[in-house]
Protein backbone atom coordinates (compact mmCIF):
# COMPACT_ATOMS: atom_id res chain seq x y z
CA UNK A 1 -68.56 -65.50 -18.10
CA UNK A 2 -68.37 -69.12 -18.67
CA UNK A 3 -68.57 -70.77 -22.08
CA UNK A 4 -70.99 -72.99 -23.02
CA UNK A 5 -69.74 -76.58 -22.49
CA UNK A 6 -70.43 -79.31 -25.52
CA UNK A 7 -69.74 -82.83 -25.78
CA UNK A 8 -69.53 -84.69 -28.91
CA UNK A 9 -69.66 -88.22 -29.37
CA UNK A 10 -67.58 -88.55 -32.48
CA UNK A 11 -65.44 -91.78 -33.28
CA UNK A 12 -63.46 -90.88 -36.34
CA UNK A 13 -60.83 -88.61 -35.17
CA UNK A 14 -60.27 -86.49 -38.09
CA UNK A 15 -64.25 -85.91 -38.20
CA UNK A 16 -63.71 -84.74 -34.07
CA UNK A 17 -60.54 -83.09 -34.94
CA UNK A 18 -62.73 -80.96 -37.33
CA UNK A 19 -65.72 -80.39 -34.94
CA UNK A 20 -63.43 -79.34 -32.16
CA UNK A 21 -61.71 -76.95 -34.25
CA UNK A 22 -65.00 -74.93 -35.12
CA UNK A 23 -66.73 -75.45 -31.96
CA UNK A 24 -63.33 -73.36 -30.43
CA UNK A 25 -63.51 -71.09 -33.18
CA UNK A 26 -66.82 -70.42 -32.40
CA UNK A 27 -65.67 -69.99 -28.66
CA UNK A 28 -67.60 -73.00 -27.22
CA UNK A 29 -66.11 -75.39 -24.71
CA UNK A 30 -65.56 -78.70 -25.50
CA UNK A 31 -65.51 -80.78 -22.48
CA UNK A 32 -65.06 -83.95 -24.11
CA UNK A 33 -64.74 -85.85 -27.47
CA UNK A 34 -65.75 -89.33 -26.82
CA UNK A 35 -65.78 -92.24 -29.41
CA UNK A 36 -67.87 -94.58 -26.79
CA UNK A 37 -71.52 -94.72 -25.47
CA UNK A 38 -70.14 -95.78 -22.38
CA UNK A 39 -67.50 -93.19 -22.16
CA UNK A 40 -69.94 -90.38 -23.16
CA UNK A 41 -72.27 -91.85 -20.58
CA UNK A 42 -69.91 -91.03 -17.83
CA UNK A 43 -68.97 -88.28 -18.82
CA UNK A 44 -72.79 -86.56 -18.58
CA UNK A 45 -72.93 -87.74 -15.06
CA UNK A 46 -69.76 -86.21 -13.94
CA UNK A 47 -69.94 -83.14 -16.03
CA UNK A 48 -72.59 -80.26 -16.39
CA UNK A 49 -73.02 -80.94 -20.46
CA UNK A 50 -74.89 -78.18 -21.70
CA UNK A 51 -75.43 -79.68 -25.18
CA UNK A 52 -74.25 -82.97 -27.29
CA UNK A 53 -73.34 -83.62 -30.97
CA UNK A 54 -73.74 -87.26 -31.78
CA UNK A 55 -72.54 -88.86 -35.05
CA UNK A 56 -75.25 -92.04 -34.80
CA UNK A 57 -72.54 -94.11 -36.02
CA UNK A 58 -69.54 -95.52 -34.35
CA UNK A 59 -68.41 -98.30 -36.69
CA UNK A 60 -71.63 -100.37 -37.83
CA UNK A 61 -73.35 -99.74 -34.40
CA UNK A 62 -76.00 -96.84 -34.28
CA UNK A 63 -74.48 -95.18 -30.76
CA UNK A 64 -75.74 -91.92 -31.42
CA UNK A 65 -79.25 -92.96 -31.49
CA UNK A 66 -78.92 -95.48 -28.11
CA UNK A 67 -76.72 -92.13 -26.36
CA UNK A 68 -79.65 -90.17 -27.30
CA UNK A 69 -82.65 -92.63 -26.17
CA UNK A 70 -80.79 -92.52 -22.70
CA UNK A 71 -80.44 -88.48 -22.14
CA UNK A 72 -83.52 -87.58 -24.03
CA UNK A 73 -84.90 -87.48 -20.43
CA UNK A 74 -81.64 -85.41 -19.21
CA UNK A 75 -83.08 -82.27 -19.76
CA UNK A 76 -79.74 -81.82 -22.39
CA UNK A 77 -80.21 -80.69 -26.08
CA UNK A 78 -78.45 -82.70 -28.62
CA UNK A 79 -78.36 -82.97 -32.54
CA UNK A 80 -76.98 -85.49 -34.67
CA UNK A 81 -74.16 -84.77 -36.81
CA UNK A 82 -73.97 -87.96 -39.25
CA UNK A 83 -73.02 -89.15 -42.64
CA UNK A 84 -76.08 -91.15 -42.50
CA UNK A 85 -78.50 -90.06 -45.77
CA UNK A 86 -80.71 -93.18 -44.78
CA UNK A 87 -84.49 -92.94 -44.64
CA UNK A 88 -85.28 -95.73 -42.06
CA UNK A 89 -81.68 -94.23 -39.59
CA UNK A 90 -83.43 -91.45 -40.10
CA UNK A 91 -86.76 -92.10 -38.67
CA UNK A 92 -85.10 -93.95 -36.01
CA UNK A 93 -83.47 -90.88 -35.04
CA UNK A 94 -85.97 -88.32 -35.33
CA UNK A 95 -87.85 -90.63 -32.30
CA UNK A 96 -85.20 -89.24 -29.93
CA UNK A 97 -86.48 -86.01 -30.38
CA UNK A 98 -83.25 -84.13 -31.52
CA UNK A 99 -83.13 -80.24 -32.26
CA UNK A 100 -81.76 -81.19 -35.52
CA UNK A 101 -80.26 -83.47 -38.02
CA UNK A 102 -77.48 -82.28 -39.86
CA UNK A 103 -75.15 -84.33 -42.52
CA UNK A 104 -72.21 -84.54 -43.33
CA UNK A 105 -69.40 -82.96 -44.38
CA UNK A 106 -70.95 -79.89 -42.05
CA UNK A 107 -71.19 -76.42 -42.90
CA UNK A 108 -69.65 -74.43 -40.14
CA UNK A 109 -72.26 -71.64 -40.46
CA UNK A 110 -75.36 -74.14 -40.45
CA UNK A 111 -73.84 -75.91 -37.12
CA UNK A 112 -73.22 -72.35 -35.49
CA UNK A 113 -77.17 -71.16 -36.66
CA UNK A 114 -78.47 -74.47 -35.53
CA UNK A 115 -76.97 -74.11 -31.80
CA UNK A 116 -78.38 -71.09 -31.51
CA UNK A 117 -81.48 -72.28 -32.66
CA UNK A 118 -81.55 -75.42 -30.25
CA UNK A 119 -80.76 -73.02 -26.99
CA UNK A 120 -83.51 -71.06 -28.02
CA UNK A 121 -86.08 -73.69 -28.62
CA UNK A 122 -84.70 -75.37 -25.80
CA UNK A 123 -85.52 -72.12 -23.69
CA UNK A 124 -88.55 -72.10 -25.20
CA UNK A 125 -87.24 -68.49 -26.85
CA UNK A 126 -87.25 -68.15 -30.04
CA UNK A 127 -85.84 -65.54 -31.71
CA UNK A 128 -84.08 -64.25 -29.39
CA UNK A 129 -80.81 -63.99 -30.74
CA UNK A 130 -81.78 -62.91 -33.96
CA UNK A 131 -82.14 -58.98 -32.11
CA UNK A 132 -79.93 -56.93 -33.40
CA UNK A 133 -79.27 -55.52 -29.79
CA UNK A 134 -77.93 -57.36 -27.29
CA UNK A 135 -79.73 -60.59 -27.62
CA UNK A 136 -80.08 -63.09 -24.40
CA UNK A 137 -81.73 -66.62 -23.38
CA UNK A 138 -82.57 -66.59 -19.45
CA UNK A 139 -82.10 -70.44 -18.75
CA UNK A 140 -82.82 -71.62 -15.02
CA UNK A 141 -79.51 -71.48 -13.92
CA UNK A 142 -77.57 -69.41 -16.93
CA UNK A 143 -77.88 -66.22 -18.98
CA UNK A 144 -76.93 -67.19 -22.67
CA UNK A 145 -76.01 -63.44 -23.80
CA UNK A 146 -74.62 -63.24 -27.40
CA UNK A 147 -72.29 -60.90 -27.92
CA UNK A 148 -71.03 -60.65 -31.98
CA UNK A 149 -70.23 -64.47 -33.12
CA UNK A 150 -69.99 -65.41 -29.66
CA UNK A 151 -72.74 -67.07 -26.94
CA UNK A 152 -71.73 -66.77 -23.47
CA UNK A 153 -73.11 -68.28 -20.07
CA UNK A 154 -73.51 -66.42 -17.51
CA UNK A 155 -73.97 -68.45 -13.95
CA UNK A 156 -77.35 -66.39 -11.95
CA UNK A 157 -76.65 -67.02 -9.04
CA UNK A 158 -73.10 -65.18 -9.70
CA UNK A 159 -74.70 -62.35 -10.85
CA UNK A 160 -73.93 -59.64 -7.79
CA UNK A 161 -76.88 -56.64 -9.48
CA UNK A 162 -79.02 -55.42 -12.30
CA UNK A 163 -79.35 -51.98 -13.23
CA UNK A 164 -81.28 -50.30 -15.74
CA UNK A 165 -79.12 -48.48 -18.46
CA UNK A 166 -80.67 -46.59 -21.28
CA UNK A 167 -82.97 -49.26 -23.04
CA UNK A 168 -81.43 -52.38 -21.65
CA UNK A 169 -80.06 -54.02 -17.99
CA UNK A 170 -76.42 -53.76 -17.23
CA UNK A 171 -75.46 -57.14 -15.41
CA UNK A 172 -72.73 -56.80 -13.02
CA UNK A 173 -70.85 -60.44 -13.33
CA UNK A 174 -67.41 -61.44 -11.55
CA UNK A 175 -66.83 -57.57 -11.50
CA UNK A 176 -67.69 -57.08 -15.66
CA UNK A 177 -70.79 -55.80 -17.26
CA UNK A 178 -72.64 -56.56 -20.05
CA UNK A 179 -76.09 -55.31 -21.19
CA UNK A 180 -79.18 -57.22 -21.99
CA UNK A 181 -82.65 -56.37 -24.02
CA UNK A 182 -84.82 -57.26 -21.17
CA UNK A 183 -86.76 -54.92 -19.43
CA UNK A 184 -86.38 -54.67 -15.38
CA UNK A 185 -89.73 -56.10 -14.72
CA UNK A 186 -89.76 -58.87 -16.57
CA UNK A 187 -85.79 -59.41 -15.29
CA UNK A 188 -87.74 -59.80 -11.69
CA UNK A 189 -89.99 -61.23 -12.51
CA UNK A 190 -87.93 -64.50 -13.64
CA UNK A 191 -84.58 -64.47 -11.65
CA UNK A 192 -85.05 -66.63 -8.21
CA UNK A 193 -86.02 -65.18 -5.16
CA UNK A 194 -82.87 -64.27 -3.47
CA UNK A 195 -82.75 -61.50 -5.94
CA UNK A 196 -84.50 -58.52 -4.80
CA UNK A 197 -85.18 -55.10 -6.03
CA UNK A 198 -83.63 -52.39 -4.20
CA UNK A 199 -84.54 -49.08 -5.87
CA UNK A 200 -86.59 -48.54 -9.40
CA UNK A 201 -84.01 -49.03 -11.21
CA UNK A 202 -81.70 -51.76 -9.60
CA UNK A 203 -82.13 -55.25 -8.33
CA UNK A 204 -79.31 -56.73 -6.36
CA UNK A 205 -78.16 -60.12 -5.38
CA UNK A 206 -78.98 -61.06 -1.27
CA UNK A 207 -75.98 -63.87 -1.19
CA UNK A 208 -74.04 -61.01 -2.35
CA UNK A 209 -74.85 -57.87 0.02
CA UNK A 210 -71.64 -56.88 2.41
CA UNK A 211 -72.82 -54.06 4.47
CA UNK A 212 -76.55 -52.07 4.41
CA UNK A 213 -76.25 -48.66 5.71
CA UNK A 214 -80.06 -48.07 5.69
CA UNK A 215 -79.57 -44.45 7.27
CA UNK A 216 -77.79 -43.67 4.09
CA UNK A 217 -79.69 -45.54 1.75
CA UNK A 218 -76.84 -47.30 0.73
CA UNK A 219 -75.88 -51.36 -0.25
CA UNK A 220 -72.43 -52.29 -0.42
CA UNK A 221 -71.91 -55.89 -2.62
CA UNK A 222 -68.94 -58.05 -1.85
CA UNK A 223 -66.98 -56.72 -4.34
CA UNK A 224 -67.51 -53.22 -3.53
CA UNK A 225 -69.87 -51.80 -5.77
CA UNK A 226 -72.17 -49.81 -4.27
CA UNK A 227 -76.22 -49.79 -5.03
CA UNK A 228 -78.98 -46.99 -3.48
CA UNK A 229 -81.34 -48.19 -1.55
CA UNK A 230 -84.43 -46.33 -2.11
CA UNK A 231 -87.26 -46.01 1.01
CA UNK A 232 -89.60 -47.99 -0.88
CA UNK A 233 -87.88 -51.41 -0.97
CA UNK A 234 -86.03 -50.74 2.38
CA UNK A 235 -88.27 -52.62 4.27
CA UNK A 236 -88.80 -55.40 2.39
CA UNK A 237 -84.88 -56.26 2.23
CA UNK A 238 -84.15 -56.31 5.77
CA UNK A 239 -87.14 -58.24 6.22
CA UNK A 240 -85.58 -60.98 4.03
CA UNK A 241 -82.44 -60.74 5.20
CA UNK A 242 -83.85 -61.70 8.76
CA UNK A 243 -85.58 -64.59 7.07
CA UNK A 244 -82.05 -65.68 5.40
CA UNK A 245 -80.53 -65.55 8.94
C-alpha cells in the first residue's frame, strides 16, 4: 500500500512544522512543504501530488489563490488552509473551486474529516467512508481503502486478484490482503480491461498471470498464488492473452 502523497504550500515554518506533524500522524505522505509558487509549481510536475493545502498567503502576496488558479485544471484536489477571515480573499478564493476553506489555527479532526470528504467528492463518492465496514474510493488509477484512522492507496494496476470473501472482495496487493465493501460485479465492472474474471468468484490480473494450466483449471500469479479457473471464463482468457501477445 502506498500512502497518499500531499503537498502543502505553507511559508511560515512553525505553521508547516504543525501541518506536517498531523498530516504524519494521520499517516499521509508529505512529499513536500514549499513556501514558493514557483517551488510548489515544480514540484506538481515532477511529482504525482495527490492533494494540496495552500495557506493563500505567503507574506502580503495571495500565492495560494494564483497556485490554485494554475492546477485547478490539474485534475488535483486542494483546500486552503489560511488565517485569512476576509470577505473579498474569500470570494477570490472560492473562484478556484477548492473542496474547502478552513482557518486558522486548524482543528486536527476537521482537516482529517475534510480530506476524506474532498477524496470522496473528488471521486464523485460520497459517503463512502462513512461505512462502518471496510469503506473504499475506486479512483482511476488507486483504491483509497480506509482502514481505522488511516486512508491508504492502493496502485490497480498492482493489484495481482480479487476474490469474493463473505460480504466483501479480498484484494491481493504486493502479497497482502485487505477487504473491500464492493460487490464483484460492480468491482468488474470498473477496474480496466486487463483485469478479467476467471471463475464466479475471482477476477485476476492478466500483467500478472505466470503459468495457465487449463487442463487443471488452474492460474498461477507471479507471486505464486494460485486462482481456479472455472470452464466458463476459460475461453475468454486465453483469447485475451493471444490478443496481449
Amino acid at each position: 500500500m502506498e500512502k497518499i502523497n500531499i503537498l502543502v504550500l505553507e511559508d511560515d515554518p512553525k505553521e508547516a512544522l504543525s501541518i506536517k506533524n498531523t498530516l504524519i500522524d494521520n499517516d499521509y505522505q508529505i512529499t513536500a512543504i514549499c513556501s514558493t509558487v514557483d517551488e510548489a509549481q515544480q514540484i506538481l510536475e515532477e511529482e504525482q501530488i495527490d492533494f494540496c493545502i495552500l495557506d493563500i498567503f505567503l507574506g502580503k502576496i495571495m500565492g495560494g489563490i494564483q497556485l490554485a488558479e494554475k492546477i485547478s485544471g490539474l485534475d488535483i484536489p486542494f483546500l486552503f488552509l489560511t488565517s485569512s477571515k476576509d470577505r473579498t480573499v474569500f470570494e477570490k478564493a472560492k473562484l478556484t473551486n477548492p473542496f474547502s476553506y478552513l482557518l486558522k489555527p486548524f482543528n486536527e479532526l476537521e482537516l482529517m474529516f475534510t480530506l476524506e470528504l474532498a477524496i470522496e467528492k473528488f471521486f464523485n463518492q460520497h459517503h463512502a467512508f462513512s461505512l462502518e465496514e471496510a469503506p473504499t474510493v475506486l479512483g482511476n488509477e488507486y483504491l483509497f481503502v480506509k482502514n481505522a484512522d488511516r486512508i491508504s492507496k492502493v496502485e490497480i494496476r498492482q493489484i495481482s486478484s480479487i476474490e469474493v470473501e463473505d460480504r466483501y472482495c479480498k484484494v491481493m496487493y504486493n502479497q497482502k490482503s485487505y477487504l473491500i465493501k464492493m460487490a464483484l460485479k460492480r468491482v468488474i465492472e470498473i477496474l480496466p480491461s486487463y483485469f478479467v474474471q476467471t471463475h464466479r468468484n475471482s477476477i485476476v490480473n492478466l500483467h500478472k498471470i505466470k503459468d495457465i494450466y487449463p487442463n487443471d483449471n488452474l492460474i498461477v500469479l507471479i507471486d505464486d498464488e494460485k486462482i481456479s479457473l472455472s470452464e466458463r471464463y476459460k475461453y475468454s482468457i486465453m483469447k485475451k492473452l493471444n490478443i496481449m501477445n
